[in-house]
N, C-alpha and C. Protein backbone atom coordinates (compact mmCIF):
# COMPACT_ATOMS: atom_id res chain seq x y z
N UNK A 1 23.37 0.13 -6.02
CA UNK A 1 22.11 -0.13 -5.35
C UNK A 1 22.36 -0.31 -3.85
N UNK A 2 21.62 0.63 -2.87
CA UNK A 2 21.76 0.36 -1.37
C UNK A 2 20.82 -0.84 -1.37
N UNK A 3 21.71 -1.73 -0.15
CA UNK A 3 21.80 -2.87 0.07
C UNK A 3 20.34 -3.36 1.26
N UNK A 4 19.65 -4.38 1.29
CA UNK A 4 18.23 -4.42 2.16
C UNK A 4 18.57 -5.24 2.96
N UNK A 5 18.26 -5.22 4.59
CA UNK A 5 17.99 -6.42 5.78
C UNK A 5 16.69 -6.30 5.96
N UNK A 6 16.73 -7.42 6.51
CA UNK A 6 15.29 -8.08 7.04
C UNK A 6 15.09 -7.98 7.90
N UNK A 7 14.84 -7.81 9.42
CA UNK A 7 14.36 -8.15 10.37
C UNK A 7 13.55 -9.49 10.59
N UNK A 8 14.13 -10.35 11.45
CA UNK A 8 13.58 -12.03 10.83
C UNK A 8 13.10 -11.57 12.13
N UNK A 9 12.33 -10.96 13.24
CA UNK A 9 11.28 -10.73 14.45
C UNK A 9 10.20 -10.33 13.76
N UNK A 10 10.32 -8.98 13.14
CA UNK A 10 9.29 -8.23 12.55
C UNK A 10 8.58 -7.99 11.11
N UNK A 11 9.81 -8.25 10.62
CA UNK A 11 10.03 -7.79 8.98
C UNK A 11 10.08 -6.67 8.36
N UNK A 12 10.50 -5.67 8.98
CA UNK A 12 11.02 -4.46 9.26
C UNK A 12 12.18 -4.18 7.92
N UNK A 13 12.49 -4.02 6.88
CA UNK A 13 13.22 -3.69 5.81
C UNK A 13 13.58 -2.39 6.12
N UNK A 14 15.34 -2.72 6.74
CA UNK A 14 16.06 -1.82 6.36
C UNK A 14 17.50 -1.37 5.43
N UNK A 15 16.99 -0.37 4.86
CA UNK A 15 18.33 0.42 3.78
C UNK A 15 19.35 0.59 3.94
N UNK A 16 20.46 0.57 3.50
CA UNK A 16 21.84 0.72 4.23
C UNK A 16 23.05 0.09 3.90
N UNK A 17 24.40 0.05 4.00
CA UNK A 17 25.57 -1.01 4.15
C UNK A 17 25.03 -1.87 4.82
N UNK A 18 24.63 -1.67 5.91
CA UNK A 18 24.76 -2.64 6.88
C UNK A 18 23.73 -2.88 7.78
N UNK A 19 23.60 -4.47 8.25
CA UNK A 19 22.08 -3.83 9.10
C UNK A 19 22.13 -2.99 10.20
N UNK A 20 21.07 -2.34 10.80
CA UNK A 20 21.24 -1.74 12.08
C UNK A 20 21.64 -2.39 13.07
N UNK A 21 22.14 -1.85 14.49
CA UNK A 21 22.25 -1.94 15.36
C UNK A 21 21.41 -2.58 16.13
N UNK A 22 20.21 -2.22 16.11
CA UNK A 22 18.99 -2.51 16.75
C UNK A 22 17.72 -2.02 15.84
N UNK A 23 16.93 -3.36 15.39
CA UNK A 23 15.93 -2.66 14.99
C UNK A 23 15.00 -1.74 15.55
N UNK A 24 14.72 -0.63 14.57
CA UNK A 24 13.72 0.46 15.43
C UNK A 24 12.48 0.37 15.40
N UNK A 25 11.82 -0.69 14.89
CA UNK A 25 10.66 -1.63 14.39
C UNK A 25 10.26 -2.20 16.19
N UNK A 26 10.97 -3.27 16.76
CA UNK A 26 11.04 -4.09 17.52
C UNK A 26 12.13 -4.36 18.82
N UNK A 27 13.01 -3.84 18.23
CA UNK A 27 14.52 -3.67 19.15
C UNK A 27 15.12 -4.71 18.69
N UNK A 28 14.66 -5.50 17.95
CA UNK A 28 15.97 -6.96 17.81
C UNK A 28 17.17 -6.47 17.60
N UNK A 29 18.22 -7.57 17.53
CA UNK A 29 19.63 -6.75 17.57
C UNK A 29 19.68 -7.15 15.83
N UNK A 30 21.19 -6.86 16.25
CA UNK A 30 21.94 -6.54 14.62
C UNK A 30 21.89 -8.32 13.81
N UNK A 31 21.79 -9.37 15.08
CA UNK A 31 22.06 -10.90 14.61
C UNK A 31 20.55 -11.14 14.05
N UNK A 32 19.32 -10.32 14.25
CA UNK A 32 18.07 -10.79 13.85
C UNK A 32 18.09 -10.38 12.21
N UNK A 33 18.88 -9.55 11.79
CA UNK A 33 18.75 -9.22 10.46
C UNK A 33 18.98 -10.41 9.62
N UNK A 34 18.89 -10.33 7.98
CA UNK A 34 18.89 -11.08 7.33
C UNK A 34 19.55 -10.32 5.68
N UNK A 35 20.48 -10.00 5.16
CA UNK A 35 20.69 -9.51 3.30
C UNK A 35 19.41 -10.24 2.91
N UNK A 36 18.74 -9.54 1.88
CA UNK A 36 17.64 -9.69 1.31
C UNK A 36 18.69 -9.50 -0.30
N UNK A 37 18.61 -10.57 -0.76
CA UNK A 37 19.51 -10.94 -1.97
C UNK A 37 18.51 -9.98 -3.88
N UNK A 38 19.98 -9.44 -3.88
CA UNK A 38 19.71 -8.23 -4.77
C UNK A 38 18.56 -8.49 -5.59
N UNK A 39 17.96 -9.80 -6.29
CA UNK A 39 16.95 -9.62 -7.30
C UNK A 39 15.70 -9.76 -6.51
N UNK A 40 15.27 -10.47 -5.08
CA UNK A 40 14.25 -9.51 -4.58
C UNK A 40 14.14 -8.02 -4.11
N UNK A 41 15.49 -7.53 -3.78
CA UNK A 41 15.34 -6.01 -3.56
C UNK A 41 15.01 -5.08 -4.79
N UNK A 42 15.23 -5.78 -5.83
CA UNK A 42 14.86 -5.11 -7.21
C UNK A 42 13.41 -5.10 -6.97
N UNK A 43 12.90 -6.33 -6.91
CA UNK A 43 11.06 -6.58 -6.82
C UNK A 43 10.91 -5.71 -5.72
N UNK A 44 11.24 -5.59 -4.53
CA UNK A 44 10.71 -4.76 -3.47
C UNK A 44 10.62 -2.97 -3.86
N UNK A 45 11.77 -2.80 -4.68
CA UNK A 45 12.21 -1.41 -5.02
C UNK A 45 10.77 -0.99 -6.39
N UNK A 46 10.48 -2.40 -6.54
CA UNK A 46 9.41 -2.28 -8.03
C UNK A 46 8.16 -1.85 -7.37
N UNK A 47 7.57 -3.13 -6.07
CA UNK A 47 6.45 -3.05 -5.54
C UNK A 47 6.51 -1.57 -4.92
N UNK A 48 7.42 -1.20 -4.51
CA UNK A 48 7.56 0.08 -3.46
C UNK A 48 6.54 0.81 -4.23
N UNK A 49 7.04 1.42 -5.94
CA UNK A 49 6.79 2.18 -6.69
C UNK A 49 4.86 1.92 -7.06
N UNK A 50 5.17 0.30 -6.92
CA UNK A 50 3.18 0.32 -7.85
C UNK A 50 2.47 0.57 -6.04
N UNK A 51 2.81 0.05 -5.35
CA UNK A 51 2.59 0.23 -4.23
C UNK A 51 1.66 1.65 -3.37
N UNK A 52 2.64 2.77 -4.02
CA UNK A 52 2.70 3.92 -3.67
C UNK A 52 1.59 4.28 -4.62
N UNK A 53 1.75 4.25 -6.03
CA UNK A 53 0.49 3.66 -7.04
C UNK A 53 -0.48 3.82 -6.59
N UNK A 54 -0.82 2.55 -5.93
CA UNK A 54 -2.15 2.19 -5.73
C UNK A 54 -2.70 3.09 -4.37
N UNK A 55 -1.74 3.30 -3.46
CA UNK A 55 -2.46 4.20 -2.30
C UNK A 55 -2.45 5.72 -2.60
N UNK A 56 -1.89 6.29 -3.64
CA UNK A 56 -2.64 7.31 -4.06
C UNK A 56 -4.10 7.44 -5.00
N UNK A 57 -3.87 5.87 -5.35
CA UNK A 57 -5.27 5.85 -5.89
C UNK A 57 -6.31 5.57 -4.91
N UNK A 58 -5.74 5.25 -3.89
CA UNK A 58 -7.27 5.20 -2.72
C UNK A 58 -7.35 6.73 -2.17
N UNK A 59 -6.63 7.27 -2.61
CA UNK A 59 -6.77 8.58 -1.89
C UNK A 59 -7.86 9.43 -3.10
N UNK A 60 -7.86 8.97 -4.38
CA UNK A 60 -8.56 9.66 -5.13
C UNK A 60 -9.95 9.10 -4.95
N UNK A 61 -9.84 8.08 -5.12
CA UNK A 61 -11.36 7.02 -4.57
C UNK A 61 -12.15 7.58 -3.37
N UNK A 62 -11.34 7.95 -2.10
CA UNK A 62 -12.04 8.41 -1.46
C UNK A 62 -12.72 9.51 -1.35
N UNK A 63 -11.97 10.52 -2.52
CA UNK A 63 -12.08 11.74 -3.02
C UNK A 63 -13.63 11.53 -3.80
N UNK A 64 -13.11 10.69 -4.53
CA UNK A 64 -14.82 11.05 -5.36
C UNK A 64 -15.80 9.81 -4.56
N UNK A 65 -15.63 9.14 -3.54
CA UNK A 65 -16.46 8.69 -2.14
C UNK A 65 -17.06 9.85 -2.01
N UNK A 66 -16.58 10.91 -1.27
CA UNK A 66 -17.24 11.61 -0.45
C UNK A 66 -17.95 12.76 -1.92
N UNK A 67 -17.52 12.66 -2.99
CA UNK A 67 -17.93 13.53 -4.10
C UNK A 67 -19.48 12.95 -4.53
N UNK A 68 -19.29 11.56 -4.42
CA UNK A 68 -21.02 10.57 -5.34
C UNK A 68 -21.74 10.91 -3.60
N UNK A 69 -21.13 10.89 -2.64
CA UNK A 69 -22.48 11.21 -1.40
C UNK A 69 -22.71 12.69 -1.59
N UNK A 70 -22.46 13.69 -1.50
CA UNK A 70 -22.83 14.94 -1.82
C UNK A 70 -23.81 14.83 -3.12
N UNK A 71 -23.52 14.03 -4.04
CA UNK A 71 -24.32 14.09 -5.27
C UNK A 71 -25.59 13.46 -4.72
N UNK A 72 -25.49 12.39 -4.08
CA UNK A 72 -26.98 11.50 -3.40
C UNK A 72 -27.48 12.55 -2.68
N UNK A 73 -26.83 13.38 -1.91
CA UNK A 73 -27.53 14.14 -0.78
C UNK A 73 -28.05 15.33 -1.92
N UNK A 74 -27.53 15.70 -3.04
CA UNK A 74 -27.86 16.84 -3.57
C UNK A 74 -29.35 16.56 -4.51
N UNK A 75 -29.41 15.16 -4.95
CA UNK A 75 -30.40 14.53 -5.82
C UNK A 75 -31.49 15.59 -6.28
N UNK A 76 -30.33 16.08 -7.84
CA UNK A 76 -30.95 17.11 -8.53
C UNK A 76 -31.94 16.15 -9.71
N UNK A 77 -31.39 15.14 -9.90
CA UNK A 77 -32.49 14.08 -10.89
C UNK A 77 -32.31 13.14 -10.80
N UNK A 78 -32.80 12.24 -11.76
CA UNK A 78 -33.08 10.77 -11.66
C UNK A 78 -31.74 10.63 -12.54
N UNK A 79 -31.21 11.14 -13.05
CA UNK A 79 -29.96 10.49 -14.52
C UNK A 79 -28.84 10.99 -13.46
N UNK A 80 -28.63 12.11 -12.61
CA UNK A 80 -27.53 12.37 -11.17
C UNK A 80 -27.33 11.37 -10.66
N UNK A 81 -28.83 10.87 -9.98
CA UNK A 81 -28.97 10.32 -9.16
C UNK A 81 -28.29 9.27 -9.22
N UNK A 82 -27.85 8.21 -10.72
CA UNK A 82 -28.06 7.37 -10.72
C UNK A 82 -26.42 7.35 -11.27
N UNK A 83 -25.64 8.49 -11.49
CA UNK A 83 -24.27 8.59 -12.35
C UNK A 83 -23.73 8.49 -10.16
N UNK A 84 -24.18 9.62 -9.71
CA UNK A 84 -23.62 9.06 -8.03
C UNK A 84 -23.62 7.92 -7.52
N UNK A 85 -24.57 7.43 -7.46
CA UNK A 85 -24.91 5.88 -6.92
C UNK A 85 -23.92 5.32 -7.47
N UNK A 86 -23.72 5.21 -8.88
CA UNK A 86 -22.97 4.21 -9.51
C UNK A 86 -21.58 4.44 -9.64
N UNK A 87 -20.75 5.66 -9.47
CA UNK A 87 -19.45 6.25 -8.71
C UNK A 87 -19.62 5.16 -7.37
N UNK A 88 -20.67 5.78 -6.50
CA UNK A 88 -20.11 4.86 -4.89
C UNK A 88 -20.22 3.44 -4.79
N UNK A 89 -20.82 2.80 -5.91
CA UNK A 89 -20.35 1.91 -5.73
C UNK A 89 -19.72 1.14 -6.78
N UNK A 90 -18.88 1.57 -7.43
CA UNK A 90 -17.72 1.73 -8.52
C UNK A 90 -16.43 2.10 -7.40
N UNK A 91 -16.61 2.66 -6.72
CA UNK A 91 -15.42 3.20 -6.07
C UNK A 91 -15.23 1.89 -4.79
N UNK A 92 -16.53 1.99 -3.99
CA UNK A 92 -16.36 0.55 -3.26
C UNK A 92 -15.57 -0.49 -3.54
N UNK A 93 -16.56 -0.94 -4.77
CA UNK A 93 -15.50 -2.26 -4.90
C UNK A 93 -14.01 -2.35 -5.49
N UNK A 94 -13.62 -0.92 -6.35
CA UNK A 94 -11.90 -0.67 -6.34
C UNK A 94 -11.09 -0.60 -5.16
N UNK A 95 -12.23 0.12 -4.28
CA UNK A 95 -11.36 0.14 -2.98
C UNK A 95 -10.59 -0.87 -2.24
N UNK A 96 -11.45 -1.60 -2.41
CA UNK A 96 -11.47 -3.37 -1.95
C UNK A 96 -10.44 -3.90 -2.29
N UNK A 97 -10.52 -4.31 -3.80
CA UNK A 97 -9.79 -4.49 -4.64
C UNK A 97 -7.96 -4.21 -4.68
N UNK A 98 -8.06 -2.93 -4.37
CA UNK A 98 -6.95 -2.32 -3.90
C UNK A 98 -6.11 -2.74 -2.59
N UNK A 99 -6.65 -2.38 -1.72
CA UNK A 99 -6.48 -3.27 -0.26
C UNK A 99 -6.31 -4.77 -0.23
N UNK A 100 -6.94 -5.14 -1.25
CA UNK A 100 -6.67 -6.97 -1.14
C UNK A 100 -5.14 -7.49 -1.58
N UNK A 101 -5.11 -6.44 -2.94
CA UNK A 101 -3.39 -6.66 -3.30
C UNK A 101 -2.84 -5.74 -2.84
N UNK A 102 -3.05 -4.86 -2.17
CA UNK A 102 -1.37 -4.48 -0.77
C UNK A 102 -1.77 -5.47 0.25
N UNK A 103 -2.78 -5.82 0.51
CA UNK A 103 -2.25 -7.14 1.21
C UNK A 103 -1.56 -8.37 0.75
N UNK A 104 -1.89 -8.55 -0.85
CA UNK A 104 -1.00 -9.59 -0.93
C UNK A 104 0.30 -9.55 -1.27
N UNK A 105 0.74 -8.30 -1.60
CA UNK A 105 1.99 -7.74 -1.31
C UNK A 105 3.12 -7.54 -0.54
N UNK A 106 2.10 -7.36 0.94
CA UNK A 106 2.46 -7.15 2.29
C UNK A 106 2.82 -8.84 2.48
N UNK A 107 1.90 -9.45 2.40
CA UNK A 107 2.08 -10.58 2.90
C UNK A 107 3.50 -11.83 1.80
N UNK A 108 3.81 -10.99 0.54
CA UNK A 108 4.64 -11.84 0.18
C UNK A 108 5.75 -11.15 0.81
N UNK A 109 5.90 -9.95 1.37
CA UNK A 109 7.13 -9.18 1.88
C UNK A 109 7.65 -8.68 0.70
N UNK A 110 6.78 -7.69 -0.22
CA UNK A 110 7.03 -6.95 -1.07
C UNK A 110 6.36 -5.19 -1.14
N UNK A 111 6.30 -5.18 0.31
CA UNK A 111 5.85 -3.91 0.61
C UNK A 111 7.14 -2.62 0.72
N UNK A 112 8.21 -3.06 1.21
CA UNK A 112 9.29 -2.10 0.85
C UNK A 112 9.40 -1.28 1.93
């Protein structure tokens, strides 16, 4: 398993033997780093994966976003009308949802 530093300026996670030279995040030097001890780099290497997860799922969300407004703008009936509406705002509040835990992700320093 390649080995993780920290950046204790930025929090900048970098891969490697060894920390960098200079972070490329911030410039701190090589003394701002920190080993990030192997069973959180496991969790970071985990979150990386659901992580990546979830922001391809906002990418589909936004996909059928802009799919339920074409359907509102197209308003071929009342039973359309009402399967669009309820996509956009089905998709809204996943969106949300989504964003709230990569933030709380981000914020435990399990973003990777």
């Amino acid at each position: 398993m390649t080995k993780k530093f920290r950046c204790l300026s930025c929090l900048y996670i970098h891969q490697g033997d060894k920390a960098p030279d200079v972070c490329p995040k911030c410039g701190a030097t090589k003394e701002q780093f920190e080993q990030i001890p192997e069973n959180f780099s496991k969790l970071i290497d985990r979150s990386s994966y659901t992580n990546n997860l979830l922001m391809r799922s906002i990418y589909h969300i936004e996909e059928l976003q802009h799919l339920s407004a074409k359907g509102m703008d197209d308003n071929l009936d009342p039973g359309c009308l009402y399967i669009f509406r309820h996509m956009n705002e089905i998709t809204k509040i996943l969106k949300a949802m989504i964003l709230a835990e990569i933030n709380t992700h981000t914020q435990k320093g399990k973003w990777g």
